[in-house]
PDB file of N, CA and C in Angstrom:
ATOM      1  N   UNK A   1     -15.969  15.419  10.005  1.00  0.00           N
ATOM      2  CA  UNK A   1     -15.983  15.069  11.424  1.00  0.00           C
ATOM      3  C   UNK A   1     -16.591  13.677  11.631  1.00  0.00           C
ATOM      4  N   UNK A   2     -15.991  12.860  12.053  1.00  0.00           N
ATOM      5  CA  UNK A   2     -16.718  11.393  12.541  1.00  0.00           C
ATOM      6  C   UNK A   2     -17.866  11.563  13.615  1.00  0.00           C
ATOM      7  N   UNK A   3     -18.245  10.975  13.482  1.00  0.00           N
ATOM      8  CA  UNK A   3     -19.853  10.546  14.309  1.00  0.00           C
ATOM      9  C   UNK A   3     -19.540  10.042  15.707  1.00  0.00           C
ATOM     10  N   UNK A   4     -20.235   9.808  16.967  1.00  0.00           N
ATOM     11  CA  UNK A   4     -19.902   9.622  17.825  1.00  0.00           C
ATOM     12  C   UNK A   4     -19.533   8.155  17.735  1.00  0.00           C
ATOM     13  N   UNK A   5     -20.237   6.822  16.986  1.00  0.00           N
ATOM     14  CA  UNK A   5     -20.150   5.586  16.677  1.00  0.00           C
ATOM     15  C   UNK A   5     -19.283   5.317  16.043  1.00  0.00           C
ATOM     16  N   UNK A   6     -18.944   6.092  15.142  1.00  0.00           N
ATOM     17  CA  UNK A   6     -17.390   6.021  14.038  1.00  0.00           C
ATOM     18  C   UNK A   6     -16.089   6.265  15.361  1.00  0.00           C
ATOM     19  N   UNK A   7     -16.541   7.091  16.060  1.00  0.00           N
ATOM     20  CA  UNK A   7     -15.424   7.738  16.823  1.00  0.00           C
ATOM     21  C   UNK A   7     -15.059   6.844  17.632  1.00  0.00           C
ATOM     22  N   UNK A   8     -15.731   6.164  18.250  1.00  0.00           N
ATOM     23  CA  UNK A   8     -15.745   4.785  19.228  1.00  0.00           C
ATOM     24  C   UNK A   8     -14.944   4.166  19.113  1.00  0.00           C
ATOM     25  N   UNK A   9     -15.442   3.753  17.593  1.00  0.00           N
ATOM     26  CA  UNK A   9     -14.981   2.158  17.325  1.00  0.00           C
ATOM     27  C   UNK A   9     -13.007   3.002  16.745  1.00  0.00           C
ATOM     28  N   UNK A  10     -13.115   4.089  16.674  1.00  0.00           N
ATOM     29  CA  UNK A  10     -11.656   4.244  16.096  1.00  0.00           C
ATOM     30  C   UNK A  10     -10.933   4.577  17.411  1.00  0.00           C
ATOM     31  N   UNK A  11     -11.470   5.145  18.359  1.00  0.00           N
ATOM     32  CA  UNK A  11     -10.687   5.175  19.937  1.00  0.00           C
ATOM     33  C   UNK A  11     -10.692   3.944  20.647  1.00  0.00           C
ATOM     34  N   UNK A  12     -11.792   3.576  21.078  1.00  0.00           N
ATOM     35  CA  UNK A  12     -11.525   2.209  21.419  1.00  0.00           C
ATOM     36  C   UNK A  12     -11.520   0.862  21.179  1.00  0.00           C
ATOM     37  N   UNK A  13     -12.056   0.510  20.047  1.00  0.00           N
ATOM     38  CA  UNK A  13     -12.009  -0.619  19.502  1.00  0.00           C
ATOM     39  C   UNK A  13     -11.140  -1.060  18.116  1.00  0.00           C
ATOM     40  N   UNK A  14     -10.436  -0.179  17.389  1.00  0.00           N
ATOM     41  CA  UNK A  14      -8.922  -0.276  16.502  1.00  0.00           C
ATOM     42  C   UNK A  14      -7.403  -1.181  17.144  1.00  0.00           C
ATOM     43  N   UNK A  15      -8.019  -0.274  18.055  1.00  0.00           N
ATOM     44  CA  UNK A  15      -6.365  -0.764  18.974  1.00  0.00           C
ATOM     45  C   UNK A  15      -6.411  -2.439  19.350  1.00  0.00           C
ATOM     46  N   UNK A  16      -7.579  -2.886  19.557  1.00  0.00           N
ATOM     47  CA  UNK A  16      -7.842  -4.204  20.000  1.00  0.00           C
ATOM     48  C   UNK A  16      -7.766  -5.192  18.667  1.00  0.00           C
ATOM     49  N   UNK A  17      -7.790  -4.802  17.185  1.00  0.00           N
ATOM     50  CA  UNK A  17      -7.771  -6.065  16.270  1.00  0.00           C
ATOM     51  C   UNK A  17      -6.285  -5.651  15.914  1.00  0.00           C
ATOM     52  N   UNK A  18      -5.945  -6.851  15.095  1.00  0.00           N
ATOM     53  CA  UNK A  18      -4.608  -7.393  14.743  1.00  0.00           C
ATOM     54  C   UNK A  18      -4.568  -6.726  13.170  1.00  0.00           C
ATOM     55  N   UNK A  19      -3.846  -6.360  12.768  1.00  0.00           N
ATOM     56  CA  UNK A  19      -3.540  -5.635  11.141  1.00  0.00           C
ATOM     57  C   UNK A  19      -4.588  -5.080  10.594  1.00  0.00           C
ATOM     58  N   UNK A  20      -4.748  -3.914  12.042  1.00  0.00           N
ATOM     59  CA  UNK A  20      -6.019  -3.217  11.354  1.00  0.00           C
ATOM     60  C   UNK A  20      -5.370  -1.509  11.977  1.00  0.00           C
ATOM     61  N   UNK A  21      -5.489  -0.334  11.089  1.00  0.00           N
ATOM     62  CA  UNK A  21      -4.731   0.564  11.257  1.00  0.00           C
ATOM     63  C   UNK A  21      -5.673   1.436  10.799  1.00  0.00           C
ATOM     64  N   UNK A  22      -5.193   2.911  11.880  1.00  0.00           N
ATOM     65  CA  UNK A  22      -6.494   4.024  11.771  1.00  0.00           C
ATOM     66  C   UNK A  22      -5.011   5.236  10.828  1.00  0.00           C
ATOM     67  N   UNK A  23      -5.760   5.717   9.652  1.00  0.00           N
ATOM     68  CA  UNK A  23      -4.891   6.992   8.712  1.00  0.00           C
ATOM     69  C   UNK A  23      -5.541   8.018   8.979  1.00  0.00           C
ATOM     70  N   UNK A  24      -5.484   9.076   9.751  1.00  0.00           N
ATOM     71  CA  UNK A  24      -6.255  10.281   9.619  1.00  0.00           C
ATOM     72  C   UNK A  24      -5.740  10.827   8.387  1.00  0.00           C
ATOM     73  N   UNK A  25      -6.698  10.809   7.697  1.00  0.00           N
ATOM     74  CA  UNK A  25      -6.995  12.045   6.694  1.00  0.00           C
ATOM     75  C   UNK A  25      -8.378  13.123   6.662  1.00  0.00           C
ATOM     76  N   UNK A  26      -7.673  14.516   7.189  1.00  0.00           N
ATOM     77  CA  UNK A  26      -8.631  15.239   7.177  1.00  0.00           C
ATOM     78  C   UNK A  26      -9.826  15.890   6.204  1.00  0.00           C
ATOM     79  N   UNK A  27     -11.047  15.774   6.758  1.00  0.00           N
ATOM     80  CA  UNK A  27     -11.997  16.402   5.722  1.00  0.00           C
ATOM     81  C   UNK A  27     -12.481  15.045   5.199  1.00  0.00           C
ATOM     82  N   UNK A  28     -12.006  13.862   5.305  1.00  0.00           N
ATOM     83  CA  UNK A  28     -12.173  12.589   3.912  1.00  0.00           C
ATOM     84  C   UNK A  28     -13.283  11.838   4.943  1.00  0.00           C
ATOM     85  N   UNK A  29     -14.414  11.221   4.448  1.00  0.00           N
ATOM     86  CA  UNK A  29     -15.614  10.211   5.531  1.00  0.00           C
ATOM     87  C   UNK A  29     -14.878   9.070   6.041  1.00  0.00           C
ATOM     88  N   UNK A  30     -14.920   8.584   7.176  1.00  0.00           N
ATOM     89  CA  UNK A  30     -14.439   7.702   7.426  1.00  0.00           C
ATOM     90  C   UNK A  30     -15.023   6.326   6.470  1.00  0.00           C
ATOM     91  N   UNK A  31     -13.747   5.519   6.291  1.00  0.00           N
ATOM     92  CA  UNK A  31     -14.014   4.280   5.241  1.00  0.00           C
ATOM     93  C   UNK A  31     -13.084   3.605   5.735  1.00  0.00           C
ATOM     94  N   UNK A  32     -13.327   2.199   5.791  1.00  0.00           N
ATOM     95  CA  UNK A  32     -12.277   0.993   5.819  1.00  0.00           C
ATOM     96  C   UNK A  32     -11.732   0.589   4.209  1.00  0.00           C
ATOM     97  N   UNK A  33     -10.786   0.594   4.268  1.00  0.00           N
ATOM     98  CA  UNK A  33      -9.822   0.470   2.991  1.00  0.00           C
ATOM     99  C   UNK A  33      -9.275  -0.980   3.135  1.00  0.00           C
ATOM    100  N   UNK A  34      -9.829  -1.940   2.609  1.00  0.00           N
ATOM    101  CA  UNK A  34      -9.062  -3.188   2.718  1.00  0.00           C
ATOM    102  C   UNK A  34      -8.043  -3.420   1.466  1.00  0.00           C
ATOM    103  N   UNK A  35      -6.690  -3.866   1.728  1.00  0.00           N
ATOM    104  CA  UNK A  35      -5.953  -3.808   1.088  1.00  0.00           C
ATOM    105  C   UNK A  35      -5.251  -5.297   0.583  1.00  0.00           C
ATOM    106  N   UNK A  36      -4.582  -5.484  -0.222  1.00  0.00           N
ATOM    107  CA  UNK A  36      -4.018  -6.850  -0.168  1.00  0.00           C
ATOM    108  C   UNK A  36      -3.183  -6.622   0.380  1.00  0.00           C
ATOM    109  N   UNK A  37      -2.421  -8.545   0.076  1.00  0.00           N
ATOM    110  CA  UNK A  37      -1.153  -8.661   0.793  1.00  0.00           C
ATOM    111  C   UNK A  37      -0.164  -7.919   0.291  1.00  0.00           C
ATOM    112  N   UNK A  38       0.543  -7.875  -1.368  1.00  0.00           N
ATOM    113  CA  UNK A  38       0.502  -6.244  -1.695  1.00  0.00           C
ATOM    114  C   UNK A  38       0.230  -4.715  -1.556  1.00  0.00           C
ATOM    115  N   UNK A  39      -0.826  -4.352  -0.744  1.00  0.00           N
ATOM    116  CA  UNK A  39      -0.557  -3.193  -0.318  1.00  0.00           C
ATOM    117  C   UNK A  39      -1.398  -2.267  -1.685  1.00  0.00           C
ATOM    118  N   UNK A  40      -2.323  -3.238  -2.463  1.00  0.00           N
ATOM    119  CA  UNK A  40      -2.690  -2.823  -3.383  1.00  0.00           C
ATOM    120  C   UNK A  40      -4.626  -2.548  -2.481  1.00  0.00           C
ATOM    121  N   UNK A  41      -5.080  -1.884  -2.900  1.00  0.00           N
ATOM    122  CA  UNK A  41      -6.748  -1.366  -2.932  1.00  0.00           C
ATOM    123  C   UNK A  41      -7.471  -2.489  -3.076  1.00  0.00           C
ATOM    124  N   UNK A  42      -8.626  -3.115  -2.116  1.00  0.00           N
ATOM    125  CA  UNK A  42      -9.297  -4.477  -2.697  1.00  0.00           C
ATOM    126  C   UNK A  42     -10.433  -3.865  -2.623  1.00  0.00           C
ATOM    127  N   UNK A  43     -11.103  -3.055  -1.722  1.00  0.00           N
ATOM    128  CA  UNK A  43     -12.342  -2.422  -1.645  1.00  0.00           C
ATOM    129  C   UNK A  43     -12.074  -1.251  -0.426  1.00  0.00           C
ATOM    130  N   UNK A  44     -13.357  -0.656  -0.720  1.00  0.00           N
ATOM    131  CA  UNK A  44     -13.481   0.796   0.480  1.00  0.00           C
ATOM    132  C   UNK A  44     -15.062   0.548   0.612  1.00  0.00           C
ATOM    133  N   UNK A  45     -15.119   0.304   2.279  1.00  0.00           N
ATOM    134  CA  UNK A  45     -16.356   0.227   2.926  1.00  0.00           C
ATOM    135  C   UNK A  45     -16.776   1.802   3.724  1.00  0.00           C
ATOM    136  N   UNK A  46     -17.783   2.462   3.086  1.00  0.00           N
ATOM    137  CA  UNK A  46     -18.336   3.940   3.966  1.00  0.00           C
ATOM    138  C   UNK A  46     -18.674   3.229   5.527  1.00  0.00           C
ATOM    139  N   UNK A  47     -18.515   4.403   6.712  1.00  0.00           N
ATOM    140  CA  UNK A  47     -18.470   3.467   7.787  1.00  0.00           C
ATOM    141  C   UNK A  47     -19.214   4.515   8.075  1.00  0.00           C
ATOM    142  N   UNK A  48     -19.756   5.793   7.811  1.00  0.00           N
ATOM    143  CA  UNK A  48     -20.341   7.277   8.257  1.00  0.00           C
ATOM    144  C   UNK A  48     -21.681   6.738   8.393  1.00  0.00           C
ATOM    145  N   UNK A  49     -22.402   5.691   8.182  1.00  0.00           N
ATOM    146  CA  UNK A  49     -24.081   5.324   8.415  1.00  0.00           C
ATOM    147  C   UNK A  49     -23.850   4.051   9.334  1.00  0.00           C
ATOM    148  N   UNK A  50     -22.953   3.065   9.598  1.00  0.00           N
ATOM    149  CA  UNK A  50     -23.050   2.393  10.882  1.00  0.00           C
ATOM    150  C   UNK A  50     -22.737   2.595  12.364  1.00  0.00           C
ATOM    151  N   UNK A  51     -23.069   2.027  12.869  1.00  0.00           N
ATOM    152  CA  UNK A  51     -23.133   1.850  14.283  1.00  0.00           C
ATOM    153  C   UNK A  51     -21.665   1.144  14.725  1.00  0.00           C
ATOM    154  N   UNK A  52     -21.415   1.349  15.637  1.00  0.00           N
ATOM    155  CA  UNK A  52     -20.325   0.681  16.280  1.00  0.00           C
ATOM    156  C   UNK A  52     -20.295  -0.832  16.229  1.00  0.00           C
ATOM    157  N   UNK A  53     -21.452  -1.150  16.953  1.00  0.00           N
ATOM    158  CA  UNK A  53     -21.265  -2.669  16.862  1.00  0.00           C
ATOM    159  C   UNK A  53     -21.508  -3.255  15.534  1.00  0.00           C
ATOM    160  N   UNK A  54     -21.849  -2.572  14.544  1.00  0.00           N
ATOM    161  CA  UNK A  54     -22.197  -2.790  12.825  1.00  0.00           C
ATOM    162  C   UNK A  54     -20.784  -3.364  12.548  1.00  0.00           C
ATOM    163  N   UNK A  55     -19.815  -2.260  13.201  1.00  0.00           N
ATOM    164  CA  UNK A  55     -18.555  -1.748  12.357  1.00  0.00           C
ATOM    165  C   UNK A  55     -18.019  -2.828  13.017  1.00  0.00           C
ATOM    166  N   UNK A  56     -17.949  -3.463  14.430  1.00  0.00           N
ATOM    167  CA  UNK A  56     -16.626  -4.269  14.978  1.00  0.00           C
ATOM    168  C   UNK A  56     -17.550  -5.544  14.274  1.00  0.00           C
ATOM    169  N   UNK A  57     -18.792  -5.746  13.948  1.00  0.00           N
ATOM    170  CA  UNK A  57     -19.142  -6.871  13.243  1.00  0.00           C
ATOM    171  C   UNK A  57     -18.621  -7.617  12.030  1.00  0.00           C
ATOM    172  N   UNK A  58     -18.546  -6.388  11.293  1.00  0.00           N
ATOM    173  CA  UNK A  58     -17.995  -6.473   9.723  1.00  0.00           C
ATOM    174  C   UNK A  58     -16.543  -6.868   9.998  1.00  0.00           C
ATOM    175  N   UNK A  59     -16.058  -5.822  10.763  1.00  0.00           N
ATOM    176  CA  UNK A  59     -14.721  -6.490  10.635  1.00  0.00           C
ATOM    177  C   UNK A  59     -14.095  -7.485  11.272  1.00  0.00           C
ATOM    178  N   UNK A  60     -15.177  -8.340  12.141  1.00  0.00           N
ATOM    179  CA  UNK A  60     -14.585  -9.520  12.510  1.00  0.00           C
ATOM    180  C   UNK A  60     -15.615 -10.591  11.418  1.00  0.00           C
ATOM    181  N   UNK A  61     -16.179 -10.330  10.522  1.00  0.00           N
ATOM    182  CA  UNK A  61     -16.682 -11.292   9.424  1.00  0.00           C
ATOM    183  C   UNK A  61     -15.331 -11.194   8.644  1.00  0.00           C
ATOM    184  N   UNK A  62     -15.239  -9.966   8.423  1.00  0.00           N
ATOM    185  CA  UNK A  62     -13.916 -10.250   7.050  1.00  0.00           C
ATOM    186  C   UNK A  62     -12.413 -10.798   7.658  1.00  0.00           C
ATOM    187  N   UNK A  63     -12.683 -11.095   9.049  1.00  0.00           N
ATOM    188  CA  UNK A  63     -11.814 -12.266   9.278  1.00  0.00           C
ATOM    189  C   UNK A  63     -10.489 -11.306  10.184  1.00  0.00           C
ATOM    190  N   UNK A  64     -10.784 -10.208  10.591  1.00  0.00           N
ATOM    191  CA  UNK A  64      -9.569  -9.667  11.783  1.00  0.00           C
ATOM    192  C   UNK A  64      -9.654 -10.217  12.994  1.00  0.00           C
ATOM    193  N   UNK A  65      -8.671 -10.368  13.443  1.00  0.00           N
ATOM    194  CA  UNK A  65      -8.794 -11.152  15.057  1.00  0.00           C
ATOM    195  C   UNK A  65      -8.772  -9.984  15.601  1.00  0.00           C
ATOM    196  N   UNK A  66      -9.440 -10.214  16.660  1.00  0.00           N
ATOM    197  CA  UNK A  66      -9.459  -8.985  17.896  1.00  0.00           C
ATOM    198  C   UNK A  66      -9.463  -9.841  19.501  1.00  0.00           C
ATOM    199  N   UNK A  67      -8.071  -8.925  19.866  1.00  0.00           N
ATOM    200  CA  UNK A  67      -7.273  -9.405  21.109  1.00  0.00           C
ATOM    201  C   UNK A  67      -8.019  -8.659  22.094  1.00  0.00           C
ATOM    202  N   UNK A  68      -8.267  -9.593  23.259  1.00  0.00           N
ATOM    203  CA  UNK A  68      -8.880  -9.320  25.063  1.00  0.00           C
ATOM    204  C   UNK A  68      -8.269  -7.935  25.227  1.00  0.00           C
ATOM    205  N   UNK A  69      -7.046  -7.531  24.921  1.00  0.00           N
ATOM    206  CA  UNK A  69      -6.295  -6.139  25.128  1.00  0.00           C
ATOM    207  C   UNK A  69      -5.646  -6.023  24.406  1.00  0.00           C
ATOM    208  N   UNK A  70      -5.016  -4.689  23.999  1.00  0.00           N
ATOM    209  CA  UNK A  70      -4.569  -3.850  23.131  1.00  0.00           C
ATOM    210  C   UNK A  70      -2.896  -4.682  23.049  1.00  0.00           C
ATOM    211  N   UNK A  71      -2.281  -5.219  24.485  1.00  0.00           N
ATOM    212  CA  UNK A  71      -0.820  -5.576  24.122  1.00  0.00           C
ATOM    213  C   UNK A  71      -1.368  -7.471  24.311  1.00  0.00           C
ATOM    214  N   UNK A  72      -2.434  -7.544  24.219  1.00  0.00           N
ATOM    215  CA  UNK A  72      -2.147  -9.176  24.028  1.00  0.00           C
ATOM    216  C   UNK A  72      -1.937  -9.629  23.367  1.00  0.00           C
ATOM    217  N   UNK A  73      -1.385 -10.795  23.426  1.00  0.00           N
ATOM    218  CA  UNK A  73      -0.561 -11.285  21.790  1.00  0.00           C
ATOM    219  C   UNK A  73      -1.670 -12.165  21.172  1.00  0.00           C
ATOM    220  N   UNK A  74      -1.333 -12.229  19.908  1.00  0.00           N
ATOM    221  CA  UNK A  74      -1.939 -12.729  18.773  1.00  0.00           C
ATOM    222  C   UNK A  74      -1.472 -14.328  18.616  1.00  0.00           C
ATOM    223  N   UNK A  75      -2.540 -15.237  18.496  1.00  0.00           N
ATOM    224  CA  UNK A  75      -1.912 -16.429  18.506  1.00  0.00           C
ATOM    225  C   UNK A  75      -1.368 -16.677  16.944  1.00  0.00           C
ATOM    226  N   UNK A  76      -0.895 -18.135  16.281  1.00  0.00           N
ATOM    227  CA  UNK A  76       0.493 -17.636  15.435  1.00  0.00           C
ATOM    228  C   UNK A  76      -0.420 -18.101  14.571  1.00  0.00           C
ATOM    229  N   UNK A  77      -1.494 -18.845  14.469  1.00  0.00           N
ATOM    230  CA  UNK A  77      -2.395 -19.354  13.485  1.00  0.00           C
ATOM    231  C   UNK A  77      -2.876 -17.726  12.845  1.00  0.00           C
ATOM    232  N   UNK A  78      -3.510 -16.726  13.749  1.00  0.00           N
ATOM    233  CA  UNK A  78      -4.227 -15.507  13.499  1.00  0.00           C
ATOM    234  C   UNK A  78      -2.709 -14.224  12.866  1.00  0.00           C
ATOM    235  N   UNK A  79      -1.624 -14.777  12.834  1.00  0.00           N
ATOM    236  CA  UNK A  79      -0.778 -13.626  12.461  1.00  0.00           C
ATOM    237  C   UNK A  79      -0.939 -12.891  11.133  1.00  0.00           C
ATOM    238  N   UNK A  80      -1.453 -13.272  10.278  1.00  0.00           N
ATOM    239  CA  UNK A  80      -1.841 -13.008   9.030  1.00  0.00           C
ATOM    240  C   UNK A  80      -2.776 -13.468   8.917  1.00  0.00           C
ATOM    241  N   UNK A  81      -4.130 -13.061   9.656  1.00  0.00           N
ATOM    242  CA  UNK A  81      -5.508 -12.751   9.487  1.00  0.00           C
ATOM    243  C   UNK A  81      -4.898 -10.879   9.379  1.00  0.00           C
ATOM    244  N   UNK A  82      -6.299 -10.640   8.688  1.00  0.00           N
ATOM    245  CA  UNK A  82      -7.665 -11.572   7.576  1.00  0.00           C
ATOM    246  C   UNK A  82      -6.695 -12.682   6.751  1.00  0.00           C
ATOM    247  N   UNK A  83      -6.312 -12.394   6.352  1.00  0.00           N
ATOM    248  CA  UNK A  83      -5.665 -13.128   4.776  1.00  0.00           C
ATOM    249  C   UNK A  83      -5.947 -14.512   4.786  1.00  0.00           C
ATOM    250  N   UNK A  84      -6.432 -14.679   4.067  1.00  0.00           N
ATOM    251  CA  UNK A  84      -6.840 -16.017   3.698  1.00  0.00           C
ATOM    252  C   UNK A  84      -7.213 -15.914   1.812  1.00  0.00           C
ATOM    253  N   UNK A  85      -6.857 -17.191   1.809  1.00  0.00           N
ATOM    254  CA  UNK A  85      -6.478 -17.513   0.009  1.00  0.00           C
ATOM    255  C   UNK A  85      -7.989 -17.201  -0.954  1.00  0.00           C
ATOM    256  N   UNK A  86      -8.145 -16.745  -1.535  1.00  0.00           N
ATOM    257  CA  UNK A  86      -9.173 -15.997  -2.337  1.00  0.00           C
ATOM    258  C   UNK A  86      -9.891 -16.929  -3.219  1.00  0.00           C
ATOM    259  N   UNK A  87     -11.078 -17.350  -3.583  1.00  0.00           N
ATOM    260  CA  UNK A  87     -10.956 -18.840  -4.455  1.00  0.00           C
ATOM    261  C   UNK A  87     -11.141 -18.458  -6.060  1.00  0.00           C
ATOM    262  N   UNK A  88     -10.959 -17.514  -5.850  1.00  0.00           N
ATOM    263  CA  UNK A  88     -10.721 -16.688  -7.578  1.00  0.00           C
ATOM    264  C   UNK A  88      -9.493 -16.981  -8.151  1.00  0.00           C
ATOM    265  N   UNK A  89      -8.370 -17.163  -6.501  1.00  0.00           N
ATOM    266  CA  UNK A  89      -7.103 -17.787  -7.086  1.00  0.00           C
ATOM    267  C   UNK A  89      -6.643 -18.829  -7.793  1.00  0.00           C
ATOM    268  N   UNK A  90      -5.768 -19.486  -8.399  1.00  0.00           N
ATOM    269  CA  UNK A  90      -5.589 -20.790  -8.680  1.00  0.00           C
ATOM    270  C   UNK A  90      -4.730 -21.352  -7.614  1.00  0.00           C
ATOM    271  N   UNK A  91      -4.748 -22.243  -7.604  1.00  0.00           N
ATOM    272  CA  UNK A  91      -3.777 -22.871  -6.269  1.00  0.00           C
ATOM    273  C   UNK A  91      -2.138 -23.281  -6.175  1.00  0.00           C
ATOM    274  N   UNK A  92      -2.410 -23.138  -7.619  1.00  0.00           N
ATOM    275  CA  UNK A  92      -0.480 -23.328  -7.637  1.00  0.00           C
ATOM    276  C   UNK A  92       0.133 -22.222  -7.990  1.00  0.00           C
ATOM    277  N   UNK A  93       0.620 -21.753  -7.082  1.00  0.00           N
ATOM    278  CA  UNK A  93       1.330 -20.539  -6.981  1.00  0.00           C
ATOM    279  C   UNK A  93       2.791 -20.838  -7.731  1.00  0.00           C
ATOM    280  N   UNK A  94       3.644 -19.639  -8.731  1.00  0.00           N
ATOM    281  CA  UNK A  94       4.793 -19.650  -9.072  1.00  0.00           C
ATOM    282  C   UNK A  94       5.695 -19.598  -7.425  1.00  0.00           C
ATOM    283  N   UNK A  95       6.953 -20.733  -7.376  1.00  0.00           N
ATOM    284  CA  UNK A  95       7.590 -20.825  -6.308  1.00  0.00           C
ATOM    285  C   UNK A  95       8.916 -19.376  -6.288  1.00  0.00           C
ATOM    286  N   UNK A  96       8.522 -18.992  -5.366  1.00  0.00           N
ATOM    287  CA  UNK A  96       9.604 -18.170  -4.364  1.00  0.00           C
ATOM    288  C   UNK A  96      10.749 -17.850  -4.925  1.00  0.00           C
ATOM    289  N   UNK A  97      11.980 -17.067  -4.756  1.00  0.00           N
ATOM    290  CA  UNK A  97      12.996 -17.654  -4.673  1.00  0.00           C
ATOM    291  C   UNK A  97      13.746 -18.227  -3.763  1.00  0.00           C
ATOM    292  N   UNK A  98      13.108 -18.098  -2.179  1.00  0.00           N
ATOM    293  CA  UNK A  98      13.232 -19.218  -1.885  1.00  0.00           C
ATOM    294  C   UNK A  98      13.163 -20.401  -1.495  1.00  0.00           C
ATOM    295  N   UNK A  99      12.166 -21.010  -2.391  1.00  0.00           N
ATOM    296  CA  UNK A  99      11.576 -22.162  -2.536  1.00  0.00           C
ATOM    297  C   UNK A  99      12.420 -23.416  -2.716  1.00  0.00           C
ATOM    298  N   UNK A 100      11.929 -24.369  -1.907  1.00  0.00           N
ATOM    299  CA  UNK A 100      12.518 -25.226  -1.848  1.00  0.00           C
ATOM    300  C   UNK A 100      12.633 -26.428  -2.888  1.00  0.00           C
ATOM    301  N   UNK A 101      11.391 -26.412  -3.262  1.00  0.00           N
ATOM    302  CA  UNK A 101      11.115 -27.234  -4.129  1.00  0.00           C
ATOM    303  C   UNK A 101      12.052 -27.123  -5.782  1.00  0.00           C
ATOM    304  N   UNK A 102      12.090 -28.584  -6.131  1.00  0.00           N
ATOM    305  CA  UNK A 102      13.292 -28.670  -7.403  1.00  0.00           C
ATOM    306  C   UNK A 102      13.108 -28.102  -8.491  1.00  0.00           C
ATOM    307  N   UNK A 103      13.335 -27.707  -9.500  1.00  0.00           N
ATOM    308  CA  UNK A 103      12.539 -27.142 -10.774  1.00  0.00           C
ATOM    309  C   UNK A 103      11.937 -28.706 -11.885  1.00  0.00           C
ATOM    310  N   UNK A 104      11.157 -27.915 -12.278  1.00  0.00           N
ATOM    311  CA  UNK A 104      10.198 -28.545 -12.930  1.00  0.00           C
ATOM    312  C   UNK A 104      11.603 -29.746 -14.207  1.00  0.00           C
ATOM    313  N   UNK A 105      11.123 -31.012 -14.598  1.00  0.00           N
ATOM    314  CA  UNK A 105      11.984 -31.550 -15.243  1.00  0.00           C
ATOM    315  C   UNK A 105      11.285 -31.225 -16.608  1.00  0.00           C
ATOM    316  N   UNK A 106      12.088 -31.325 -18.108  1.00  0.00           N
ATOM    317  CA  UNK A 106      11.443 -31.313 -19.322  1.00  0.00           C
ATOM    318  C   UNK A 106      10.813 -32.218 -19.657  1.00  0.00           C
ATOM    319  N   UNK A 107       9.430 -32.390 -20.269  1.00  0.00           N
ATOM    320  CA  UNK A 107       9.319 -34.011 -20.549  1.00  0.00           C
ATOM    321  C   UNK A 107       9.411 -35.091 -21.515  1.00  0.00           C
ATOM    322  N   UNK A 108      10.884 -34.192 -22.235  1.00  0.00           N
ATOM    323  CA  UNK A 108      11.646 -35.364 -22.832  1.00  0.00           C
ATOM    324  C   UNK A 108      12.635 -36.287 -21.508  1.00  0.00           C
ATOM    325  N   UNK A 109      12.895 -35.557 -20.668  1.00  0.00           N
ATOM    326  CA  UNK A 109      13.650 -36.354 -19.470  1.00  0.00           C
ATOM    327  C   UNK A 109      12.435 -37.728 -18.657  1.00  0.00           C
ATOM    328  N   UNK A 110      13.434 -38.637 -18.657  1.00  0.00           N
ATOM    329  CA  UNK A 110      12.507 -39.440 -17.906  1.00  0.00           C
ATOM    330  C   UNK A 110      13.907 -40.392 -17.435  1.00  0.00           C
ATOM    331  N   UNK A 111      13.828 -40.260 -16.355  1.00  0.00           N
ATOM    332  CA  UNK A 111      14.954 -40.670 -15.346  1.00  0.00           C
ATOM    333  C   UNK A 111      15.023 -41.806 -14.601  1.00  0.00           C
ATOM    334  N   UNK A 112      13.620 -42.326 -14.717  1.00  0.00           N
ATOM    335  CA  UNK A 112      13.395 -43.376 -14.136  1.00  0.00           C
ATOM    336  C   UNK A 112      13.035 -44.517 -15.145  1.00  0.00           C
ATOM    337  N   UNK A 113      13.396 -44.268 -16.167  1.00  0.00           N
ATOM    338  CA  UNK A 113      13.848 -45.399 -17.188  1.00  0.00           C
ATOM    339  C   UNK A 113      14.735 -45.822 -17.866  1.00  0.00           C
TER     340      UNK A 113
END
């Protein structure tokens, strides 16, 4: 059973951030499950010992926007918040397929000589 502070923030304050989603599963403690852009597990935060305003804290540190109302729109900078680039990453990402950019030349080619 959620707590009256857990219960809050999942009735009224869920509906107000941007790519943030309530799963009932029964019997299980309430936890925030942050996921990647994949859809893969990044961490699970216990939420059964904070407070409401603990909880809308955290999750506007880890970077969710939260809209004036439930149908206000999201500006286009915040559409994919949280997400932001990880610095564990490297920065050159393998391109797309559909990427625009040319493929890499060999460097026996040299074209400009």
């Amino acid at each position: 059973p959620l707590c009256p502070q857990v219960k809050a923030f999942v009735t009224q304050d869920i509906p107000l951030y941007h790519n943030l989603e309530m799963k009932h599963m029964p019997g299980a403690d309430p936890e925030l499950v942050l996921l990647s852009h994949r859809y893969e597990e990044v961490e699970r935060i216990p939420l059964s010992d904070m407070t409401r305003e603990e909880i809308n804290q955290l999750v506007q540190e880890l970077g969710f926007y939260r809209k004036e109302t439930p149908d206000a729109p999201v500006p286009e900078e915040f559409q994919l918040a949280p997400a932001r680039p990880l610095p564990s990453l490297p920065l050159l990402q393998a391109p797309t397929a559909d990427s625009k950019t040319p493929p890499e030349r060999d460097e026996g080619e040299h074209p400009d000589l």
